[in-house]
Protein backbone atom coordinates (compact mmCIF):
# COMPACT_ATOMS: atom_id res chain seq x y z
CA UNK A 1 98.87 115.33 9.42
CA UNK A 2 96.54 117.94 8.46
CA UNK A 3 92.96 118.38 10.11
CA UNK A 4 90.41 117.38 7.33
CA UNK A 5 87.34 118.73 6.74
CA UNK A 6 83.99 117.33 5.99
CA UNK A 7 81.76 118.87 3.31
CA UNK A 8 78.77 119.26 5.27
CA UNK A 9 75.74 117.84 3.06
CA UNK A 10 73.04 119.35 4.73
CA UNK A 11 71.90 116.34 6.82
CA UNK A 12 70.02 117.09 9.64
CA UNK A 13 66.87 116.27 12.00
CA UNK A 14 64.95 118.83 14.26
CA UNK A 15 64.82 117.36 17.66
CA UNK A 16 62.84 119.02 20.60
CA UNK A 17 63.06 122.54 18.23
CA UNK A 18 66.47 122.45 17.35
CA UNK A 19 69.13 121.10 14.58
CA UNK A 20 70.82 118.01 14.90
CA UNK A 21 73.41 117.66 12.38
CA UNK A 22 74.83 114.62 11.35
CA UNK A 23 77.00 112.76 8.56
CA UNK A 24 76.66 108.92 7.10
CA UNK A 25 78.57 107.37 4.57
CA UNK A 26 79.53 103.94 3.47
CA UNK A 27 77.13 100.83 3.83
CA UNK A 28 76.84 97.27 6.17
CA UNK A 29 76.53 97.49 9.96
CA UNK A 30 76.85 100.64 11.95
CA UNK A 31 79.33 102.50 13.23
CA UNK A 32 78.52 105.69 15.18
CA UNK A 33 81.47 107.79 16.00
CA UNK A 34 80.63 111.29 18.98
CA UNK A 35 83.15 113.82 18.79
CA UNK A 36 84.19 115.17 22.59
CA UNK A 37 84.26 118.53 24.66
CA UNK A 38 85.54 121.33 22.11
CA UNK A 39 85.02 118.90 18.97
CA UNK A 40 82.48 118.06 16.67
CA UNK A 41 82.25 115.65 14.30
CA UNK A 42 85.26 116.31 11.89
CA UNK A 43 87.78 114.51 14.36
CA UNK A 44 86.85 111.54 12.93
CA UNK A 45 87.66 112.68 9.22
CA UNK A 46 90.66 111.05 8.89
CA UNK A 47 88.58 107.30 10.22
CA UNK A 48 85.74 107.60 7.81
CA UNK A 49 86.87 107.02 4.69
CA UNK A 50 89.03 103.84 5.84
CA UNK A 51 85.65 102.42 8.18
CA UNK A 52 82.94 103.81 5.37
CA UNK A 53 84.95 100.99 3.05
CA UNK A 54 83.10 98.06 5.11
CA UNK A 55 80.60 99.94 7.23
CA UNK A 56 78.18 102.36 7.62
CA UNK A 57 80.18 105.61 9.47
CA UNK A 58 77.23 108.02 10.93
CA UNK A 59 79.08 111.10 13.01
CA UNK A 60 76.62 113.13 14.76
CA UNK A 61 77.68 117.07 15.84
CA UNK A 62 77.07 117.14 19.64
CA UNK A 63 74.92 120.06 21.16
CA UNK A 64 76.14 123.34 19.81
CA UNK A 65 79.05 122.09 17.94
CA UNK A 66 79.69 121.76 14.87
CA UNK A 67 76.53 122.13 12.34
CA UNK A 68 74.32 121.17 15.43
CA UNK A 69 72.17 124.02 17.75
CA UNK A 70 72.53 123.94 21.65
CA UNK A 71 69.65 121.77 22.86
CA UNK A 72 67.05 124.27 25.03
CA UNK A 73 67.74 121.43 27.64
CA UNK A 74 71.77 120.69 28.10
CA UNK A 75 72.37 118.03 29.71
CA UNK A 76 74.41 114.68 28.94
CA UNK A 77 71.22 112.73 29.06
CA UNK A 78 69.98 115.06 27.01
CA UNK A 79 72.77 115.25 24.49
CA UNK A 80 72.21 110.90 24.47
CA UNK A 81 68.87 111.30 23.43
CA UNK A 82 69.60 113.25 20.32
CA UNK A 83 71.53 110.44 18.83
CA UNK A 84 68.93 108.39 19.62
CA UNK A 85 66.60 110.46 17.50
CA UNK A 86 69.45 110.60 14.62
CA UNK A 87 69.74 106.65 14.81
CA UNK A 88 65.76 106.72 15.07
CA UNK A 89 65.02 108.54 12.13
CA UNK A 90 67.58 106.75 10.20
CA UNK A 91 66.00 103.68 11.27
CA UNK A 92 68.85 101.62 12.53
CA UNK A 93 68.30 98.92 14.97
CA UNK A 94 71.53 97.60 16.04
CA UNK A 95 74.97 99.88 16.05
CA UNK A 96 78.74 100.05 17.48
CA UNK A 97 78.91 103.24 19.42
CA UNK A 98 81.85 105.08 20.12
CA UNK A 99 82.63 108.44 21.63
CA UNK A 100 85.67 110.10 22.21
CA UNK A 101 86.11 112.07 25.78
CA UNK A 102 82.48 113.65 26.34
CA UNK A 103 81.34 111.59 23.84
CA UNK A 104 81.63 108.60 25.81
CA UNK A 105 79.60 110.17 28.49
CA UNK A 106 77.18 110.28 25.88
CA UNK A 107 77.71 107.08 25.03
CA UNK A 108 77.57 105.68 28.17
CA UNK A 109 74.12 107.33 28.86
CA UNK A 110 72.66 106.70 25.72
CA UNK A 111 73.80 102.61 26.72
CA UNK A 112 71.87 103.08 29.86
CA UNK A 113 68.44 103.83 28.22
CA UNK A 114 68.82 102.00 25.60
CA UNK A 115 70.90 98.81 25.88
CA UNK A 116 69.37 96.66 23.27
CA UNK A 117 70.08 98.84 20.38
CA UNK A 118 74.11 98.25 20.58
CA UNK A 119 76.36 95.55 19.61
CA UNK A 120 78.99 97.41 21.41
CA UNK A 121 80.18 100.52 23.00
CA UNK A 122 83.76 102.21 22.88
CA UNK A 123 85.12 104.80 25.43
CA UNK A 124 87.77 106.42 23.20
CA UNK A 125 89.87 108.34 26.59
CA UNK A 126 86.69 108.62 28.55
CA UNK A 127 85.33 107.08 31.47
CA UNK A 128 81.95 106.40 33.27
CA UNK A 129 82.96 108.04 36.41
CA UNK A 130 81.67 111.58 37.80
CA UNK A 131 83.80 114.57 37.99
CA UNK A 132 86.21 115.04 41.39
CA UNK A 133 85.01 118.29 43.63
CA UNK A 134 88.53 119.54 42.18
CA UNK A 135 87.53 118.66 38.23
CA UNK A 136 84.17 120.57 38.80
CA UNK A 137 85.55 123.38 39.93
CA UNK A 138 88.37 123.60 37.13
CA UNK A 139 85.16 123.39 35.28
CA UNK A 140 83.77 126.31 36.58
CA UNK A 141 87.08 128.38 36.63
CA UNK A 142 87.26 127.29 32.55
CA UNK A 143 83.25 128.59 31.98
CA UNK A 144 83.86 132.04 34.31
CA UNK A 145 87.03 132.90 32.41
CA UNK A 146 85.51 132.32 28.90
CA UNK A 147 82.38 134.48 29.94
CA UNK A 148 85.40 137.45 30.67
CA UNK A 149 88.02 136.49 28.37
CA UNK A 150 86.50 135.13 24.81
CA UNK A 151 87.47 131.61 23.62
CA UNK A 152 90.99 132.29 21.79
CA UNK A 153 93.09 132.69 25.24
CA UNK A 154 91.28 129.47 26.73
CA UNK A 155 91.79 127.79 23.54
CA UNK A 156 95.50 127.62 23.05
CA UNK A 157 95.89 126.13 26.86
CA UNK A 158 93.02 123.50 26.62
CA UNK A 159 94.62 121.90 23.41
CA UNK A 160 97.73 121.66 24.61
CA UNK A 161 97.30 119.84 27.26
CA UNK A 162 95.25 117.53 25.46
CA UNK A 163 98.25 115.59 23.61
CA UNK A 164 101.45 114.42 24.84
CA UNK A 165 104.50 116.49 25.10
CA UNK A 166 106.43 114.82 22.33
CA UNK A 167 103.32 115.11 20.16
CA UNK A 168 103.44 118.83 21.05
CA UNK A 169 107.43 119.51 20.39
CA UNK A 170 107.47 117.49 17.07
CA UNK A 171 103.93 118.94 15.46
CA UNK A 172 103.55 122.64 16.20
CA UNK A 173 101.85 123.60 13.05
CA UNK A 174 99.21 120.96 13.24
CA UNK A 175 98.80 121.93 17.21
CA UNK A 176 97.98 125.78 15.67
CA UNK A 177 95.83 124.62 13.42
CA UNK A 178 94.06 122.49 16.07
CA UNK A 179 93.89 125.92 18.61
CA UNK A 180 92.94 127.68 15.27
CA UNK A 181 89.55 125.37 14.75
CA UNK A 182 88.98 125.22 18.86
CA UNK A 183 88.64 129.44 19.23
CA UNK A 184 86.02 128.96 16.30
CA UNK A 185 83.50 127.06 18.96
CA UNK A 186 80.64 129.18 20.43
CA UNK A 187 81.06 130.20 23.17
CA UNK A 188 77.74 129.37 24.75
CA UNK A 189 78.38 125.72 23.77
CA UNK A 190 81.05 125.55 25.67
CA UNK A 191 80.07 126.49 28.86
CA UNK A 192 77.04 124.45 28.37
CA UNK A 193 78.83 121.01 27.65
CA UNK A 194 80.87 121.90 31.04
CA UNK A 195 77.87 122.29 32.87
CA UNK A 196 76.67 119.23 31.92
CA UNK A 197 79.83 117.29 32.78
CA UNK A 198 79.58 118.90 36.20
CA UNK A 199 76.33 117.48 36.66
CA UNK A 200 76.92 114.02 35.39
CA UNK A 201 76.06 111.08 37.80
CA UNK A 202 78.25 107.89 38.40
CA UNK A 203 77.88 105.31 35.19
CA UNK A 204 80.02 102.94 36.14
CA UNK A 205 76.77 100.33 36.67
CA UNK A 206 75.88 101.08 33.06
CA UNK A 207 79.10 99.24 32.57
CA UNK A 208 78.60 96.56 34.97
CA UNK A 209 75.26 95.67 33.55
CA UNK A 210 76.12 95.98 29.51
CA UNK A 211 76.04 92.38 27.56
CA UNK A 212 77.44 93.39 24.90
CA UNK A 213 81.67 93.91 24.47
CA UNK A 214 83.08 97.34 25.45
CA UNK A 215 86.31 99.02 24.02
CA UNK A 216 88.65 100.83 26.35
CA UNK A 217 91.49 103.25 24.38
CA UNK A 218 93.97 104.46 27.50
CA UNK A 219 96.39 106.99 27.06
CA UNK A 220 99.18 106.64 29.47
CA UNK A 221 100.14 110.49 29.15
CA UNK A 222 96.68 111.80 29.23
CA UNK A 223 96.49 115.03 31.26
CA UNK A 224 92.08 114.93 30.64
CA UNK A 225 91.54 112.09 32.75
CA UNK A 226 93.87 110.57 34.85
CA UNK A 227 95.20 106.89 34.67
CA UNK A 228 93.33 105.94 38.17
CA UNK A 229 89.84 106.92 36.60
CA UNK A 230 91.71 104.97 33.33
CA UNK A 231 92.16 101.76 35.13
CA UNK A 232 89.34 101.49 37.92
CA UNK A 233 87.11 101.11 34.84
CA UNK A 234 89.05 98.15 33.03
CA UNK A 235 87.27 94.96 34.93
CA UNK A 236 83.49 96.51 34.82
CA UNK A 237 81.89 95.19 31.81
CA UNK A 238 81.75 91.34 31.04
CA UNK A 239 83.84 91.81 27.72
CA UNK A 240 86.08 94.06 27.16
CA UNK A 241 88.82 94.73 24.77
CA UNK A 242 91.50 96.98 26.50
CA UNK A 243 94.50 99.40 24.86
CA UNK A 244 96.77 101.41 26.73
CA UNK A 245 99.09 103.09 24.78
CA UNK A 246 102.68 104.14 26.36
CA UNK A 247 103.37 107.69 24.99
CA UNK A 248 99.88 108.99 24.19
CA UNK A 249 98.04 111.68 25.66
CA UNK A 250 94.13 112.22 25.33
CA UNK A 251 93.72 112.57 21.17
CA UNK A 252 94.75 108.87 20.20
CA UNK A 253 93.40 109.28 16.95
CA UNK A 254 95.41 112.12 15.88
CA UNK A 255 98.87 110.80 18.02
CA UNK A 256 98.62 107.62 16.81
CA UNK A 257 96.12 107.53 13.77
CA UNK A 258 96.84 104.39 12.34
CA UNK A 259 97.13 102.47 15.47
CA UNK A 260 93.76 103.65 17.01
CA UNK A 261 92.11 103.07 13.78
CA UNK A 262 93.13 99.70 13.61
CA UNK A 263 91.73 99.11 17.06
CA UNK A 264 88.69 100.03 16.13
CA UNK A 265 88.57 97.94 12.64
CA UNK A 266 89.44 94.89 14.81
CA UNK A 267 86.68 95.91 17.65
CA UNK A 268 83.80 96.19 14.83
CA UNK A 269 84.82 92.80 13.22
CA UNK A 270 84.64 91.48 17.59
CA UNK A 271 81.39 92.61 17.87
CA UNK A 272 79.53 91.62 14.80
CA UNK A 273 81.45 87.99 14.37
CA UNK A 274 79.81 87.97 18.20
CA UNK A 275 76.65 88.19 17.62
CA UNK A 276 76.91 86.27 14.58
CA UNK A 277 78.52 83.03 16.69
């Protein structure tokens, strides 16, 4: 697999004084895919042209990744209510949101303020659960050593441990590639998202309280979040359509592409044949 990149075409809103870059392409309902901690929107490259065949694929860069600027306020919430401006100005009333690690965060905040604008939500290895006292301060070790050190040393540890060891042993290059793209992230970005996710309150009532069907995508072998925080979140919402994949770690859609992509075909057809019903 090779990491594919988008040609950025320049689309963008200014919310609150800064850029908010984002991508659309194909047509019929929405899909809107968030990148996660270290990301930005080209992790979904290799989705979009397969979902942009029967939908309409919006990927939004998160605050100061990607194409996007680093919000003057950085918070989750904050972060939520920038896709709700991109989804504003594009005028779209009704969507499938899913967000991959931090991105469900985001997702799960932006469900809380604004319920009635989604036909369904997907936690793609994520969780609505706050950080442990343990996770926050691994948080804060991660942001102090970057401030010393520079990206590149944190960079080759932190992907690593995002995929499963057998991913890991059998594709090297593409793993260098990956820690190749991550070092390329500002700095300032960084340490902003993990403040964020430091601060980030309990959501697990946003699940509780959603009508509309949620997607759960588990990695057994995920070393990001652990299976307990996996699990506990399983019987929250009303509907819910759960995967838990064996020998996957925390980057389902590059371990198992095809597989993760077809879960998420089969959730958009669930939610829209709901609401049509």
């Amino acid at each position: 697999m090779k990491i594919i990149q988008f040609k950025f075409s320049g689309m963008y809103i200014i919310h609150k004084k800064s850029k908010v870059a984002y991508q659309q392409i194909g047509k019929g309902e929405t899909l809107v895919l968030l990148h996660g901690f270290c990301e930005d929107s080209t992790l979904w490259a290799n989705f979009t042209p397969v979902l942009s065949k029967k939908y309409h694929v919006i990927t939004i860069d998160l605050s100061g990744f990607g194409k996007s600027d680093l919000l003057e306020e950085h918070s989750i919430d904050a972060m939520a209510e920038a896709v709700y401006a991109v989804l504003a100005h594009l005028s779209i009333k009704k969507s499938v949101l899913i967000g991959h690690s931090m991105g469900g965060y985001v997702g799960l905040c932006f469900a809380e303020s604004h319920p009635e604008l989604l036909s369904g939500l997907g936690l793609f290895h994520s969780h609505p659960f706050p950080d442990s006292e343990q996770k926050k301060a691994d948080r804060k070790r991660v942001s102090e050593f970057i401030k010393q050190h520079g990206i590149a040393p944190f960079a080759g540890h932190f992907v690593f441990n995002l995929f499963a060891k057998k991913f890991v042993t059998k594709r090297r290059a593409f793993i260098d590639r990956l820690i190749h793209k991550t070092s390329m992230h500002h700095s300032d970005a960084i340490i902003a998202a993990s403040n964020a996710m430091i601060k980030r309150e309990d959501k697990s009532e946003v699940l509780t309280k959603l009508t509309c069907p949620v997607l759960f995508i588990v990695g057994k072998q995920d070393n990001a979040i652990s299976i307990d925080y996996s699990l506990r979140q399983l019987s929250l919402p009303k509907m819910a359509s759960v995967h838990i994949f064996e020998d996957v770690g925390h980057m389902g859609m590059y371990e198992i592409p095809e597989k993760t992509l077809e879960v998420v075909e089969e959730f958009m057809d669930f939610c829209f044949s709901f609401y049509m019903v």
